[in-house]
C-alpha atoms as a PDB file:
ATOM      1  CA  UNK A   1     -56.890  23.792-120.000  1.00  0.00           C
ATOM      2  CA  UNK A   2     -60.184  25.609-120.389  1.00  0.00           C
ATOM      3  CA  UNK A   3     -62.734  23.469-122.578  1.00  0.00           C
ATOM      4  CA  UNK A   4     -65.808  25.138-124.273  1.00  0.00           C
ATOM      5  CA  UNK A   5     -68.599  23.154-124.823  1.00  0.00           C
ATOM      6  CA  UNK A   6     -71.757  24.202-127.083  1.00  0.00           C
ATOM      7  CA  UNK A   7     -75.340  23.471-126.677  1.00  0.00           C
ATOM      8  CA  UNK A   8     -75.155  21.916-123.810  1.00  0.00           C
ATOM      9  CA  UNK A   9     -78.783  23.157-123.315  1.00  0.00           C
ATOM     10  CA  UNK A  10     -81.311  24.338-126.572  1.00  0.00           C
ATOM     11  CA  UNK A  11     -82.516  27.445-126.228  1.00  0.00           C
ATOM     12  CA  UNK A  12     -85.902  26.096-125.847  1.00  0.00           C
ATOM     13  CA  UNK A  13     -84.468  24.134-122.657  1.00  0.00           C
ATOM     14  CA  UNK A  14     -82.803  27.587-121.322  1.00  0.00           C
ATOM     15  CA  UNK A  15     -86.330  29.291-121.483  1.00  0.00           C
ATOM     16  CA  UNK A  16     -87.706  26.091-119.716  1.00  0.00           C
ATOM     17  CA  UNK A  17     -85.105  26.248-116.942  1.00  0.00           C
ATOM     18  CA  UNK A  18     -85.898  29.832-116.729  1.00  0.00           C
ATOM     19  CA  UNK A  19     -89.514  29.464-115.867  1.00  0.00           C
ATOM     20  CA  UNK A  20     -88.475  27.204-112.987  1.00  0.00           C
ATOM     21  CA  UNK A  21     -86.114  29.406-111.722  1.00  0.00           C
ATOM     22  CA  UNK A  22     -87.917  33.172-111.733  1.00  0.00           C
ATOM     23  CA  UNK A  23     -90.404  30.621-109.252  1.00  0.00           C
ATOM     24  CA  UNK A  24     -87.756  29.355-106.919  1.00  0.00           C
ATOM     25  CA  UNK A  25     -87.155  29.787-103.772  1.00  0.00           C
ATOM     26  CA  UNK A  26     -83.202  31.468-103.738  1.00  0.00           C
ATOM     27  CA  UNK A  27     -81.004  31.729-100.655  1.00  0.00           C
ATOM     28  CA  UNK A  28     -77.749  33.698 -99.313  1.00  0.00           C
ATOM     29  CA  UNK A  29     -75.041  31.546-101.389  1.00  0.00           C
ATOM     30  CA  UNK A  30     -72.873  32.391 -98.569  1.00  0.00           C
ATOM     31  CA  UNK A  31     -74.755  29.750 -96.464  1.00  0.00           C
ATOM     32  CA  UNK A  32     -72.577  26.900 -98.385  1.00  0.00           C
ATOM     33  CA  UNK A  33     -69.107  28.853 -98.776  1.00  0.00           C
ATOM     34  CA  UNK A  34     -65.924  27.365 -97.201  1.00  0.00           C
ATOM     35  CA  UNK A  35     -64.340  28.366 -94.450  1.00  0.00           C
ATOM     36  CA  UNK A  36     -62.485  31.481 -96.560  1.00  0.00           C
ATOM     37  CA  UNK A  37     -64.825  31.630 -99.511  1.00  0.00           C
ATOM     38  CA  UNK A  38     -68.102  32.618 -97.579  1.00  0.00           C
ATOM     39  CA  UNK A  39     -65.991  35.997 -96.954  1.00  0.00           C
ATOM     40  CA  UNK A  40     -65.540  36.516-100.992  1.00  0.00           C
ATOM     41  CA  UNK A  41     -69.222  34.825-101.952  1.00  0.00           C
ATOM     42  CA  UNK A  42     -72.437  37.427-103.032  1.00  0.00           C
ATOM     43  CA  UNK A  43     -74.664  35.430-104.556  1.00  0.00           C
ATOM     44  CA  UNK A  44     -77.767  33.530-104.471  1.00  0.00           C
ATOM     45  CA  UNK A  45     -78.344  29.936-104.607  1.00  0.00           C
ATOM     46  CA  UNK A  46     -80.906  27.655-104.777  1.00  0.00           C
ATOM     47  CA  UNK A  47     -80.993  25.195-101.960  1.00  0.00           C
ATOM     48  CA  UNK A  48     -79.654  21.663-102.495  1.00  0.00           C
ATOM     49  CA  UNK A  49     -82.298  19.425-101.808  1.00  0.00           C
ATOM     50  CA  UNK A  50     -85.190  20.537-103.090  1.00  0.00           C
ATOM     51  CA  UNK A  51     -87.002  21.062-106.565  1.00  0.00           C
ATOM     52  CA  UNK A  52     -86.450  22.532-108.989  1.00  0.00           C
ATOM     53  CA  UNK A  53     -82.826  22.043-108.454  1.00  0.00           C
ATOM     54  CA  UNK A  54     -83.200  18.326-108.308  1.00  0.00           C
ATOM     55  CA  UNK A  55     -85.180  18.221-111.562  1.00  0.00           C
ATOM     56  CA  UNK A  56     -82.984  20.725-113.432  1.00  0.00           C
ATOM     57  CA  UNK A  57     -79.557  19.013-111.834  1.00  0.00           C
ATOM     58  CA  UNK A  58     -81.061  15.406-113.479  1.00  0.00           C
ATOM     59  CA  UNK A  59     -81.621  17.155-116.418  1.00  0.00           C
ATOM     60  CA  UNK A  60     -77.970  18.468-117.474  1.00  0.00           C
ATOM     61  CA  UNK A  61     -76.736  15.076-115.942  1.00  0.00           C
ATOM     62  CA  UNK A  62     -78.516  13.133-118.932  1.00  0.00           C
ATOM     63  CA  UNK A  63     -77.732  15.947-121.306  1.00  0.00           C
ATOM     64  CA  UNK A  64     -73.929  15.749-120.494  1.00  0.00           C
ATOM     65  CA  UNK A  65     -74.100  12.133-121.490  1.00  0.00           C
ATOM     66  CA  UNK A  66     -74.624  12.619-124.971  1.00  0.00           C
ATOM     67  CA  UNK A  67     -72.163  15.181-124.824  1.00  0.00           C
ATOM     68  CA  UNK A  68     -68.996  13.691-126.806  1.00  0.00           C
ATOM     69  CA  UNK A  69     -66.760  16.102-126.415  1.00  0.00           C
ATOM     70  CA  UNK A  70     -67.229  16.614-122.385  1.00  0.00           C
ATOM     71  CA  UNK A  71     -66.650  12.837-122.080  1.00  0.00           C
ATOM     72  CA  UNK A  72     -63.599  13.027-123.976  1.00  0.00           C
ATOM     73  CA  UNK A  73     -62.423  16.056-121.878  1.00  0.00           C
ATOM     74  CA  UNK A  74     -63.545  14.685-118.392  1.00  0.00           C
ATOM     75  CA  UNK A  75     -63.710  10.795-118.616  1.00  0.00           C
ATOM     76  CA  UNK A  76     -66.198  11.360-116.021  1.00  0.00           C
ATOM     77  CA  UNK A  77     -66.335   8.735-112.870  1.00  0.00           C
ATOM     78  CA  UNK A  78     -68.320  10.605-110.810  1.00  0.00           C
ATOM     79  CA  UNK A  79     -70.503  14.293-110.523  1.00  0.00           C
ATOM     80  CA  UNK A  80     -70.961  16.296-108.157  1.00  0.00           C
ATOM     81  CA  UNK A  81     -75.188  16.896-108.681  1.00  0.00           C
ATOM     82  CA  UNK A  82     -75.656  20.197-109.963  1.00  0.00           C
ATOM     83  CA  UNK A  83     -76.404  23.581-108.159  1.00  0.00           C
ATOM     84  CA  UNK A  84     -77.577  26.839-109.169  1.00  0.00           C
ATOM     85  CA  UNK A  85     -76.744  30.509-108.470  1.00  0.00           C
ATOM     86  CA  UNK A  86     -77.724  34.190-109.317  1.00  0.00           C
ATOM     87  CA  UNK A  87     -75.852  37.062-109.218  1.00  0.00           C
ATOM     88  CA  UNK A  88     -77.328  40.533-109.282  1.00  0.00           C
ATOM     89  CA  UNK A  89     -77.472  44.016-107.747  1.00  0.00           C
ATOM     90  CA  UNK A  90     -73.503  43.762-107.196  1.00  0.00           C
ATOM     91  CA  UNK A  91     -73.453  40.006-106.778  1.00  0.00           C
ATOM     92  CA  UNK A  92     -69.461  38.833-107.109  1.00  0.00           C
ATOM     93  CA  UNK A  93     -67.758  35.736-105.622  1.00  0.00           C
ATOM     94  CA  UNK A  94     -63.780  37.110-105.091  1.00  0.00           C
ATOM     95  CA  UNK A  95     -60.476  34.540-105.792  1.00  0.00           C
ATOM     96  CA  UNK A  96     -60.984  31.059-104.335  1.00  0.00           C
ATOM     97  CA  UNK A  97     -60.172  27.964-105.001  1.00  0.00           C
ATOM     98  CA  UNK A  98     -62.617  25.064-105.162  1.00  0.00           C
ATOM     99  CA  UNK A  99     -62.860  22.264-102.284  1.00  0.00           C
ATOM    100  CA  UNK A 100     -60.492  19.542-103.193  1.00  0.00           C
ATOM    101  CA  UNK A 101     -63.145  16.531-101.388  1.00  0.00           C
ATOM    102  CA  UNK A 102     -66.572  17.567-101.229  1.00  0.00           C
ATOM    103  CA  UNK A 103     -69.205  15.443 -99.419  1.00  0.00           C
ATOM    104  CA  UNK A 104     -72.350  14.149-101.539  1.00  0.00           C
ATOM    105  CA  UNK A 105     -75.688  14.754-100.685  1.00  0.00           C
ATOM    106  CA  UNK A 106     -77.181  11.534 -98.634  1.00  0.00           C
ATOM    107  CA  UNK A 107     -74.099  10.130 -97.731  1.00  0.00           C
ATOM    108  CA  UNK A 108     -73.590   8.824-100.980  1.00  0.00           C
ATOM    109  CA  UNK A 109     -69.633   9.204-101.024  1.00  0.00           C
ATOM    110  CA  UNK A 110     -67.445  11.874-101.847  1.00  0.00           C
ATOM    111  CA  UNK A 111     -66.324  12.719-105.066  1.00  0.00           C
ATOM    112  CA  UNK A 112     -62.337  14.469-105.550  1.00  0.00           C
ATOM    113  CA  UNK A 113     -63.029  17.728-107.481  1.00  0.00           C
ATOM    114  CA  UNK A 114     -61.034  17.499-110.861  1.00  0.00           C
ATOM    115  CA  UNK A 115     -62.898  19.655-113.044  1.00  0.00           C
ATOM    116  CA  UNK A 116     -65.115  22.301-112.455  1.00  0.00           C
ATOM    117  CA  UNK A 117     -68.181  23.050-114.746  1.00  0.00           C
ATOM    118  CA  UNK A 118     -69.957  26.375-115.172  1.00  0.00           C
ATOM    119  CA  UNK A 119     -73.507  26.049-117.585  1.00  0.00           C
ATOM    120  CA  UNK A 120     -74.610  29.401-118.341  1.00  0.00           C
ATOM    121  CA  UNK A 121     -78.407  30.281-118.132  1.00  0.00           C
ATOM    122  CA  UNK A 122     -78.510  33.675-119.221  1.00  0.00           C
ATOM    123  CA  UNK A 123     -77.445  35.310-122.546  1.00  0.00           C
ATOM    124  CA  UNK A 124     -74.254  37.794-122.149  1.00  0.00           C
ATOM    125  CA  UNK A 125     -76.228  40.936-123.106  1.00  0.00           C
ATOM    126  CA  UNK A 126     -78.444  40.390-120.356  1.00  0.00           C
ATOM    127  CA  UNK A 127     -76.131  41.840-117.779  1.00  0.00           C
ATOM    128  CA  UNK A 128     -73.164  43.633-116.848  1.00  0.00           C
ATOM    129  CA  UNK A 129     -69.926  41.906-115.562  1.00  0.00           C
ATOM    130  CA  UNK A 130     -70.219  38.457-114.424  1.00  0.00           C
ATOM    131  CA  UNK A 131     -67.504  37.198-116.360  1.00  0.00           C
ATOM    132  CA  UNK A 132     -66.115  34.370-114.838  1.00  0.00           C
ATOM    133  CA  UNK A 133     -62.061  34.710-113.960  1.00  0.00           C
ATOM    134  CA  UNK A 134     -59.719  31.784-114.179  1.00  0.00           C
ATOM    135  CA  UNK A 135     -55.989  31.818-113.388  1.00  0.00           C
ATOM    136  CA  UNK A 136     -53.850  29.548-115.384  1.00  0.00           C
ATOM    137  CA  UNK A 137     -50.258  29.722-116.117  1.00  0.00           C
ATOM    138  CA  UNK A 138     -50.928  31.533-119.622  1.00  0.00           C
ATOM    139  CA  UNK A 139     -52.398  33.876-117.715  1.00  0.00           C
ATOM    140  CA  UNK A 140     -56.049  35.141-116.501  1.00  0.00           C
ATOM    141  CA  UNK A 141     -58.865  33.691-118.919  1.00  0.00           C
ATOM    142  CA  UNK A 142     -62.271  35.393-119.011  1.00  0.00           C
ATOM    143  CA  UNK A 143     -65.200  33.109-119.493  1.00  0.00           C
ATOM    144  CA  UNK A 144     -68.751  34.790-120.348  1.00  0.00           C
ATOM    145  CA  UNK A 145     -70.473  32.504-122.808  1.00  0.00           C
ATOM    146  CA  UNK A 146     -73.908  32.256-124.278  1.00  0.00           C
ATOM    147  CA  UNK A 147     -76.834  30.769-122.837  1.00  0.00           C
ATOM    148  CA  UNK A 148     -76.717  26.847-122.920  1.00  0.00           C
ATOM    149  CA  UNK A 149     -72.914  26.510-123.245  1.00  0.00           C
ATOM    150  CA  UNK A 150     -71.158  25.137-120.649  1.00  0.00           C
ATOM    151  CA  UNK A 151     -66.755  25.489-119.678  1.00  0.00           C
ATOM    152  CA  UNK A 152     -64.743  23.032-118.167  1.00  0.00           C
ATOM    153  CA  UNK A 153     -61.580  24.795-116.339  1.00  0.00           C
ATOM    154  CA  UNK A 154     -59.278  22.754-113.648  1.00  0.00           C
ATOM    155  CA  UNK A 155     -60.662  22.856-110.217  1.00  0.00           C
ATOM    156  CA  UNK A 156     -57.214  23.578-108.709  1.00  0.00           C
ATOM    157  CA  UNK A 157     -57.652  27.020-110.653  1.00  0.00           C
ATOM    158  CA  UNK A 158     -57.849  29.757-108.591  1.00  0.00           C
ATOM    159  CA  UNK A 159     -61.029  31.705-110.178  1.00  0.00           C
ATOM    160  CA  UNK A 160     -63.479  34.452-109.218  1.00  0.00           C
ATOM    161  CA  UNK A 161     -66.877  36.012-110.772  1.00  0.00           C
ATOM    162  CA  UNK A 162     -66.739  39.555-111.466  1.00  0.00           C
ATOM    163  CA  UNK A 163     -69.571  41.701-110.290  1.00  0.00           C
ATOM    164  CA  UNK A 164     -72.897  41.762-112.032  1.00  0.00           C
ATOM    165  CA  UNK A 165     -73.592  45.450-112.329  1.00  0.00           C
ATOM    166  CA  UNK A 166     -76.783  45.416-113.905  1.00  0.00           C
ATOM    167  CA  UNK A 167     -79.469  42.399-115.011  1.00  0.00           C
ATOM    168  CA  UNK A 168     -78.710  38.678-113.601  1.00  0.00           C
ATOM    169  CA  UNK A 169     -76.645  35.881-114.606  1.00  0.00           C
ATOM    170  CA  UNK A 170     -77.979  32.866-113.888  1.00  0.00           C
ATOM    171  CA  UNK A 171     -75.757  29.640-114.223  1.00  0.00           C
ATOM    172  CA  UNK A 172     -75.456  25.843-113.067  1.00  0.00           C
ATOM    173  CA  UNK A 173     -72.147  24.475-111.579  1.00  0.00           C
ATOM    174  CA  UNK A 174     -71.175  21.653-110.835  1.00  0.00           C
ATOM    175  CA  UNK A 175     -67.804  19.382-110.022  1.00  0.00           C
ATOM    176  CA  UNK A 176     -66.422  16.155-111.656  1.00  0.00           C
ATOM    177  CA  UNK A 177     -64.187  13.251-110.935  1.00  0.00           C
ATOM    178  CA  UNK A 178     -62.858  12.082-113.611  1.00  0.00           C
ATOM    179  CA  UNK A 179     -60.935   8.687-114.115  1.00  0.00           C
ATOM    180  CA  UNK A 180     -57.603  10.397-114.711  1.00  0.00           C
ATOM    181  CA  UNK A 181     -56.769  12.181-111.445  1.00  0.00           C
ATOM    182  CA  UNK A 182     -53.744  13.921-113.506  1.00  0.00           C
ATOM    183  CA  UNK A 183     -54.377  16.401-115.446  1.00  0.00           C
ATOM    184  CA  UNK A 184     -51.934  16.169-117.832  1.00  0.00           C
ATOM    185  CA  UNK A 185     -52.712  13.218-118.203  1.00  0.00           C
ATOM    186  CA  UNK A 186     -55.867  13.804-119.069  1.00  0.00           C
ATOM    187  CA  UNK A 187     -55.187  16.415-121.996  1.00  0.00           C
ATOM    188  CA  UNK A 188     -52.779  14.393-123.141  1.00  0.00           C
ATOM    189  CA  UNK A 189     -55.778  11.567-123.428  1.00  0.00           C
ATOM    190  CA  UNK A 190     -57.901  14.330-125.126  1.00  0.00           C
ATOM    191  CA  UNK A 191     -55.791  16.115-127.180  1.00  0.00           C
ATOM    192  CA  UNK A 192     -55.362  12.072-128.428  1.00  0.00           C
ATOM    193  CA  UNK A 193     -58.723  11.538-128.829  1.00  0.00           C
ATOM    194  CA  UNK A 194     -59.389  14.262-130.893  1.00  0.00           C
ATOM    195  CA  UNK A 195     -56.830  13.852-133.286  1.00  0.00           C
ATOM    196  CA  UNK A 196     -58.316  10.063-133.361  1.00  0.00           C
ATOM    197  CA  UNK A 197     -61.643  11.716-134.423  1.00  0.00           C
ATOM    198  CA  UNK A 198     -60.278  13.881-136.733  1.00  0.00           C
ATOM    199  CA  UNK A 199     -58.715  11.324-138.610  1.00  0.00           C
ATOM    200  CA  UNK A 200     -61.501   8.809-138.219  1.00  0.00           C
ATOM    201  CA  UNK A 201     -63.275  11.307-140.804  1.00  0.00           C
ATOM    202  CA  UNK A 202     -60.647  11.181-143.629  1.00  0.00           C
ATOM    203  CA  UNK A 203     -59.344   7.371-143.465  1.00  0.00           C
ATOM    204  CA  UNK A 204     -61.299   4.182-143.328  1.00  0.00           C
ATOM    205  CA  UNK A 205     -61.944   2.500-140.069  1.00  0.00           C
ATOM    206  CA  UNK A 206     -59.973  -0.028-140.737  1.00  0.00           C
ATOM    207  CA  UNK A 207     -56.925   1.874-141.524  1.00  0.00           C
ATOM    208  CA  UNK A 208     -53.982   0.720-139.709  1.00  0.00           C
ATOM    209  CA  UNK A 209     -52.671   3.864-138.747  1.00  0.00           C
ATOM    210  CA  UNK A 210     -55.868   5.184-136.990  1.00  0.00           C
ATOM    211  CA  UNK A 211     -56.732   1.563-135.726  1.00  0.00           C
ATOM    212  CA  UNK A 212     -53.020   1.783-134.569  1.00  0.00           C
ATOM    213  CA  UNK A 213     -53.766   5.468-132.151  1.00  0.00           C
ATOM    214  CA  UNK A 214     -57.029   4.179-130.893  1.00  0.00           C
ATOM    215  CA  UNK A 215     -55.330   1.241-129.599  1.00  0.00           C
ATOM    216  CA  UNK A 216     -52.667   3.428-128.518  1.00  0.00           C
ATOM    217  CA  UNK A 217     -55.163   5.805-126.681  1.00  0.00           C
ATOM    218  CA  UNK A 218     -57.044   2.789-125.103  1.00  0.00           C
ATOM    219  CA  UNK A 219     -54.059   1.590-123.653  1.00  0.00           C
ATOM    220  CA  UNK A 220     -53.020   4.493-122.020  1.00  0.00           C
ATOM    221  CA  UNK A 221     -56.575   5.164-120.438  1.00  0.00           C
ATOM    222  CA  UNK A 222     -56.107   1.360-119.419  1.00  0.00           C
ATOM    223  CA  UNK A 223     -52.845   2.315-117.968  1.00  0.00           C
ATOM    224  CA  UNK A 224     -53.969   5.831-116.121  1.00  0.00           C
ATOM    225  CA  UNK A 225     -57.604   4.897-115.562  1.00  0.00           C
ATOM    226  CA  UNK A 226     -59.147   4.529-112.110  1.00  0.00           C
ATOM    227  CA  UNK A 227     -62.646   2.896-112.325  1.00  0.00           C
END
């Protein structure tokens, strides 16, 4: 299940980022590839630990939380902090498959890579290619959205960016845990939810039916949740 979400960013927040980025300091992304995907990764990234990733990573973090829809897709528990790449001049990452347990930064833990996030940076007529690839059992879905919007695509997906031909696409990515390890599960909790806020804008809150599927949809995240 690939999950669009709009306006993650404002366009005045886009230009923002983008003055801290044409200043920052970018690196060989193939310097934090796995063991197979540092073969398959030309990019650039911005290092971990130091601004203005830090700054820019806290920054989607608060605006994902008053993001309804991504916390009704995720039921986030934990995220990874965000990173940022480039590509240019040819820049591709080939077919990979993300790290199931990844490490966070100052020993803090590790957090189980359910979902994977891409925030685009850069608007699609501002380069060539770059559209991000991901494998799913309807078939190969192409991704290339405008600057500010953000997709959320299983991180068990096997997925690849094509290359960038000409200009740059700049993005954030980033990984989440969510509370419901399965994901069917989890749609099934969304697709729920959705229909509970579709309804809550035709009947009366206090209608029994709709009180009825949000108790319904509680108690399943009750039953599925890990906190």
């Amino acid at each position: 299940m690939l999950i669009t979400i709009e306006n993650v960013l404002s366009k005045d927040e886009v230009r923002q980022f983008r003055g801290w980025l044409a200043q920052a300091g970018w690196q060989d992304g193939a310097l934090t590839g796995g063991t197979l995907a540092r073969h398959v990764k030309q990019n650039l990234q911005l290092p971990d630990n130091a601004e203005p990733a830090l700054s820019l990573g806290q920054h989607i973090l608060r605006a994902l939380a008053s993001q309804p829809l991504f916390v009704s897709a995720a039921l986030p528990r934990k995220i990874f902090p965000p990173k940022f790449n480039c590509y240019q001049n040819g820049g591709t990452y080939g077919t990979h498959v993300d790290s199931a347990v990844m490490q966070l930064p100052g020993n803090q833990g590790s957090v189980r890579s359910d979902l994977s996030a891409t925030l685009f940076l850069s608007e699609p007529d501002e380069y060539e290619g770059g559209v991000l690839e991901v494998e799913s059992e309807f078939g190969v879905q192409s991704v290339k959205l405008a600057a500010g919007d953000m997709v959320l695509y299983p991180s068990s997906s096997l997925h690849r960016v094509t290359a960038v031909t000409a200009g740059a696409r700049l993005a954030s990515f980033f990984w989440i845990e969510s509370m419901v390890a399965d994901e069917g599960e989890r749609s099934l909790l969304f697709d729920l939810d959705r229909t509970v806020q579709n309804l809550a804008h035709e009947l009366p809150a206090d209608h029994h039916e709709l009180v009825r599927l949000t108790g319904i949809y509680h108690n399943l995240l009750r039953r599925w949740a890990q906190t």
